[in-house]
Protein backbone atom coordinates (compact mmCIF):
# COMPACT_ATOMS: atom_id res chain seq x y z
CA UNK A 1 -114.68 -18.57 139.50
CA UNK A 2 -114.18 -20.64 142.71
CA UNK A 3 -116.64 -21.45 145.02
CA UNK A 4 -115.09 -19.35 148.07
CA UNK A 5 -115.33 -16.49 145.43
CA UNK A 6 -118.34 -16.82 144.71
CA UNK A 7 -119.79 -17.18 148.21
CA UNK A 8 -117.65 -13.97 148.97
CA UNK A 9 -119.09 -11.80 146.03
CA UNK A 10 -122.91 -12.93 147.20
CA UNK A 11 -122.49 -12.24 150.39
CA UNK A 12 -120.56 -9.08 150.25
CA UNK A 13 -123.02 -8.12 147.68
CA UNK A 14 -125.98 -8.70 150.32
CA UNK A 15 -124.39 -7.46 153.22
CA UNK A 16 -123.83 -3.86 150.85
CA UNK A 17 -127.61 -3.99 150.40
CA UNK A 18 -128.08 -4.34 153.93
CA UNK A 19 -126.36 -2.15 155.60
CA UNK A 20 -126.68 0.43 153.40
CA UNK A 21 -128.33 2.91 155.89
CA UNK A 22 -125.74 2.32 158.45
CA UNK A 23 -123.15 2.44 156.36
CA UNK A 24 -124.27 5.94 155.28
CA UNK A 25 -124.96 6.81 158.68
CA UNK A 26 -121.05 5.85 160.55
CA UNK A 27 -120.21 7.85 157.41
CA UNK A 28 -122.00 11.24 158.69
CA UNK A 29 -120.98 10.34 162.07
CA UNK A 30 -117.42 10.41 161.16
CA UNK A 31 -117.62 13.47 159.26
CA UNK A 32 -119.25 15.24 162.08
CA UNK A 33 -117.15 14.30 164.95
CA UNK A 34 -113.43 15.15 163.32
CA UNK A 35 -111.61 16.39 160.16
CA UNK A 36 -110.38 14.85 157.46
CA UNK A 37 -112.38 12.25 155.27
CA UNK A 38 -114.85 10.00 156.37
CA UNK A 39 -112.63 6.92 154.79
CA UNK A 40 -109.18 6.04 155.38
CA UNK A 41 -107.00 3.76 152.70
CA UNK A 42 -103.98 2.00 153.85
CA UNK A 43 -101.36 0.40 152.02
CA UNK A 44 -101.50 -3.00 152.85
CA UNK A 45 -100.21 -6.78 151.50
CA UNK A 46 -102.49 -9.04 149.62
CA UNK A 47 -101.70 -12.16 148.31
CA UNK A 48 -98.45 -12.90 146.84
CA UNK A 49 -97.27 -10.03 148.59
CA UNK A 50 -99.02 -7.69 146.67
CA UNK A 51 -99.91 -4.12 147.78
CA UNK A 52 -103.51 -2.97 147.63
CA UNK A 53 -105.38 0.05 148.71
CA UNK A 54 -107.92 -0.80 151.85
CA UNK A 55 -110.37 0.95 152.98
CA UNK A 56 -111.56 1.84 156.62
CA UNK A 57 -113.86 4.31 158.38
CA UNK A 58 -111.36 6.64 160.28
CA UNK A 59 -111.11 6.09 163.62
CA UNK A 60 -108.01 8.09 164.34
CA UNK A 61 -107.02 11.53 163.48
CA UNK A 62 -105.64 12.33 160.45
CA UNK A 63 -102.18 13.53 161.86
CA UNK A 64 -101.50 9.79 163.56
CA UNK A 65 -98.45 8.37 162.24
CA UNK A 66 -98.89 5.42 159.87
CA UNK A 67 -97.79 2.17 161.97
CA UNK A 68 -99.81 -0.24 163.27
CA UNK A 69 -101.84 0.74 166.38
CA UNK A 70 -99.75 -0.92 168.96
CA UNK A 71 -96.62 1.07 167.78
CA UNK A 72 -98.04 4.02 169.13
CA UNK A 73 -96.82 4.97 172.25
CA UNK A 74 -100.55 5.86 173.68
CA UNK A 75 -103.13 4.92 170.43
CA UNK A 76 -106.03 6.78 172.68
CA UNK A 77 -104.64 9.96 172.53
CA UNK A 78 -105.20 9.31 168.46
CA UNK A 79 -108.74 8.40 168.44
CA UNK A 80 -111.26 10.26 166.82
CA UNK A 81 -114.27 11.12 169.45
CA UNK A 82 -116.30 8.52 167.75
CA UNK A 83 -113.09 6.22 167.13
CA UNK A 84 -113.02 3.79 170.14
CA UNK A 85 -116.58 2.61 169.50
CA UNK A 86 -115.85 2.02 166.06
CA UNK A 87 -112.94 -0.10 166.96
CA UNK A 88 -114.88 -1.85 169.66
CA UNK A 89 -118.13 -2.85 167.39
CA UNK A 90 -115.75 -3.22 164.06
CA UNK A 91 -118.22 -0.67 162.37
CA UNK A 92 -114.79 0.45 161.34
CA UNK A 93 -114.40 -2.56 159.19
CA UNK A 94 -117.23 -1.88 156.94
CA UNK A 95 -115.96 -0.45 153.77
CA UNK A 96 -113.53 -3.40 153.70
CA UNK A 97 -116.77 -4.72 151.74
CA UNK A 98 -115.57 -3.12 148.66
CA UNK A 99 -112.44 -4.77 149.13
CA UNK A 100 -114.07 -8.02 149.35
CA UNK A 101 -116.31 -6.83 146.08
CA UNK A 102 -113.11 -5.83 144.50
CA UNK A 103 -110.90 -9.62 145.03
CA UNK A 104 -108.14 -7.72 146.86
CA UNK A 105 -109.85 -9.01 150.14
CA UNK A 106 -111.76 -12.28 151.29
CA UNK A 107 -114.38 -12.90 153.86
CA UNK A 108 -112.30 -15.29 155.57
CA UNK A 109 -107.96 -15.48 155.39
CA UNK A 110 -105.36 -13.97 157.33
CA UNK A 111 -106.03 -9.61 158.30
CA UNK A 112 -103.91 -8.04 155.67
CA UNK A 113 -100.96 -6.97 157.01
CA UNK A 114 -99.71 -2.92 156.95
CA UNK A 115 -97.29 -2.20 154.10
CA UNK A 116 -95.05 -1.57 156.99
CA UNK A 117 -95.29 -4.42 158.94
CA UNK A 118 -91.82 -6.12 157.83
CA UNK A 119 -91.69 -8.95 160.76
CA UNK A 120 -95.29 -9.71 160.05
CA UNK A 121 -94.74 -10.21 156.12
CA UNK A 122 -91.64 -11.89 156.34
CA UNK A 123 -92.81 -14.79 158.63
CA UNK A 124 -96.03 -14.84 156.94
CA UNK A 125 -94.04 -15.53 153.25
CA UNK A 126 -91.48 -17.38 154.85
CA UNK A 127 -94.72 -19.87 155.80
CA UNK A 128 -96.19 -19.78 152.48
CA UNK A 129 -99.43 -17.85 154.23
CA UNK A 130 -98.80 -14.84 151.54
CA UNK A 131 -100.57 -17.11 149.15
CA UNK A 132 -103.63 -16.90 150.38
CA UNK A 133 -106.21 -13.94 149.92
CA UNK A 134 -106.29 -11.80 153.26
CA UNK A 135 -109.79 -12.07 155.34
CA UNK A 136 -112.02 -9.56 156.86
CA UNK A 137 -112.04 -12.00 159.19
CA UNK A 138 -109.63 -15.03 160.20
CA UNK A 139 -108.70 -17.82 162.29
CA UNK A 140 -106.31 -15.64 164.26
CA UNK A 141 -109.21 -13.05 164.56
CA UNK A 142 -111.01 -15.05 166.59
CA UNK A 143 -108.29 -16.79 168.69
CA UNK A 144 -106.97 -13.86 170.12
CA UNK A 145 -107.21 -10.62 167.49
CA UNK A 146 -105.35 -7.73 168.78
CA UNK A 147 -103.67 -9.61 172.07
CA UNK A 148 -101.90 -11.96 169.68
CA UNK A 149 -97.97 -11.55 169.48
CA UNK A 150 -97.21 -12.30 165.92
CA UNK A 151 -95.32 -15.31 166.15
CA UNK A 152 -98.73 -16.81 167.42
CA UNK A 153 -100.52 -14.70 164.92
CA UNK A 154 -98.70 -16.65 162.08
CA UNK A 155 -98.71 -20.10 163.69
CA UNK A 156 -102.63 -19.49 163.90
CA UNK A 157 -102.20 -18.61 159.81
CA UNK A 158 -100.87 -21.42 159.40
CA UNK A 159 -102.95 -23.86 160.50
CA UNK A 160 -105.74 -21.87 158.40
CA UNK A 161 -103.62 -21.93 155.12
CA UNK A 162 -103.58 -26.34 156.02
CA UNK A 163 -106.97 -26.75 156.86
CA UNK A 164 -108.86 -24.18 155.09
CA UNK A 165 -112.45 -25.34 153.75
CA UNK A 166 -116.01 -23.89 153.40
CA UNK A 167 -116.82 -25.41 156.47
CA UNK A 168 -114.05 -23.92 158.65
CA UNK A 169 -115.29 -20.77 156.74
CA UNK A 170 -118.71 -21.00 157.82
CA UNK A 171 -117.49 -21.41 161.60
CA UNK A 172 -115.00 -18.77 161.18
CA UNK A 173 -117.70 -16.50 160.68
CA UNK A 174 -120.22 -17.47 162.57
CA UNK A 175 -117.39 -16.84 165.74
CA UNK A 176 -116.11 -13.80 164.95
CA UNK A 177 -120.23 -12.82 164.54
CA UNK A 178 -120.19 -13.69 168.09
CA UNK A 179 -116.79 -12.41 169.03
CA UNK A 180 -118.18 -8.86 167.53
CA UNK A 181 -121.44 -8.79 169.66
CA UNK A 182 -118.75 -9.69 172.97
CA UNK A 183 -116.64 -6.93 171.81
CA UNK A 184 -113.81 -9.91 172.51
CA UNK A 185 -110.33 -9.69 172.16
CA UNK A 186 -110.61 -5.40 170.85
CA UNK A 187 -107.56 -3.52 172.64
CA UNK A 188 -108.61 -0.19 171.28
């Protein structure tokens, strides 16, 4: 085992302990405030290309089409009552902690990409980024997250996949911690 899996597993481990309770709770609050389960799976691309099942608290209704938000002609008519503020404080991302648990996922790497995203994949393998373990969070995450075009999305990949180390990691983290708190770069 690596030391960037390792590190992942701990903290992922602690952060389950943690935020147990309020992980439980956005859980209720989901269940309350709209059909349908309290966690949505998508289909999305791992490394090597690989699909894997990832989890997220529903934000959206269940009858929203499967494409990524900004293919919908007006996402807001999708979201759940409690959806936006999920989006907005990433509470939404918080089962992705199972994925991280699990080795589909990594703390830090390039967001997995939809199952669907073609353009996305395509650039991504054509730059040798599918060979690294998709992030929770990621370089491109907190240079831009949802604003980015995907062109710039994958350039920002790419300078991750060159100059990826624990220490980039660390500050990785620590921004998007910040970028969370600002609510920064969240279209929806």
């Amino acid at each position: 085992m690596n030391l960037k899996r390792l590190f992942d597993l701990t903290i992922a481990l602690l952060a389950t302990c943690l935020l147990l309770l309020p992980i439980l709770l956005v859980a209720l609050c989901v269940k309350l405030t709209s059909r349908g389960p309290a966690v949505y799976w998508s289909d999305r691309v791992g490394r090597n290309n690989a699909i894997f099942r990832m989890p997220k608290f529903r934000s959206m209704r269940i009858d929203t089409p499967s494409v990524a938000t900004h293919l919908l002609g007006n996402p807001d008519q999708y979201l759940t009552p409690i959806g936006s503020f999920l989006r907005k404080s990433s509470l939404d991302e918080l089962p992705q902690l199972w994925s991280i648990l699990k080795g589909d996922m990594s703390l830090v790497g390039p967001r997995p990409a939809l199952y669907n995203q073609d353009d996305l994949i395509a650039l991504r393998t054509e730059k040798q980024v599918h060979l690294i373990v998709p992030g929770l969070t990621g370089w491109a995450q907190i240079n831009g997250r949802d604003e980015l075009p995907i062109p710039d999305k994958v350039v920002l990949d790419v300078y991750y996949l060159e100059h990826q180390s624990f220490w980039m990691d660390m500050r990785i983290l620590l921004l998007t911690f910040f970028k969370v708190i600002k609510r920064d770069g969240v279209t929806h």
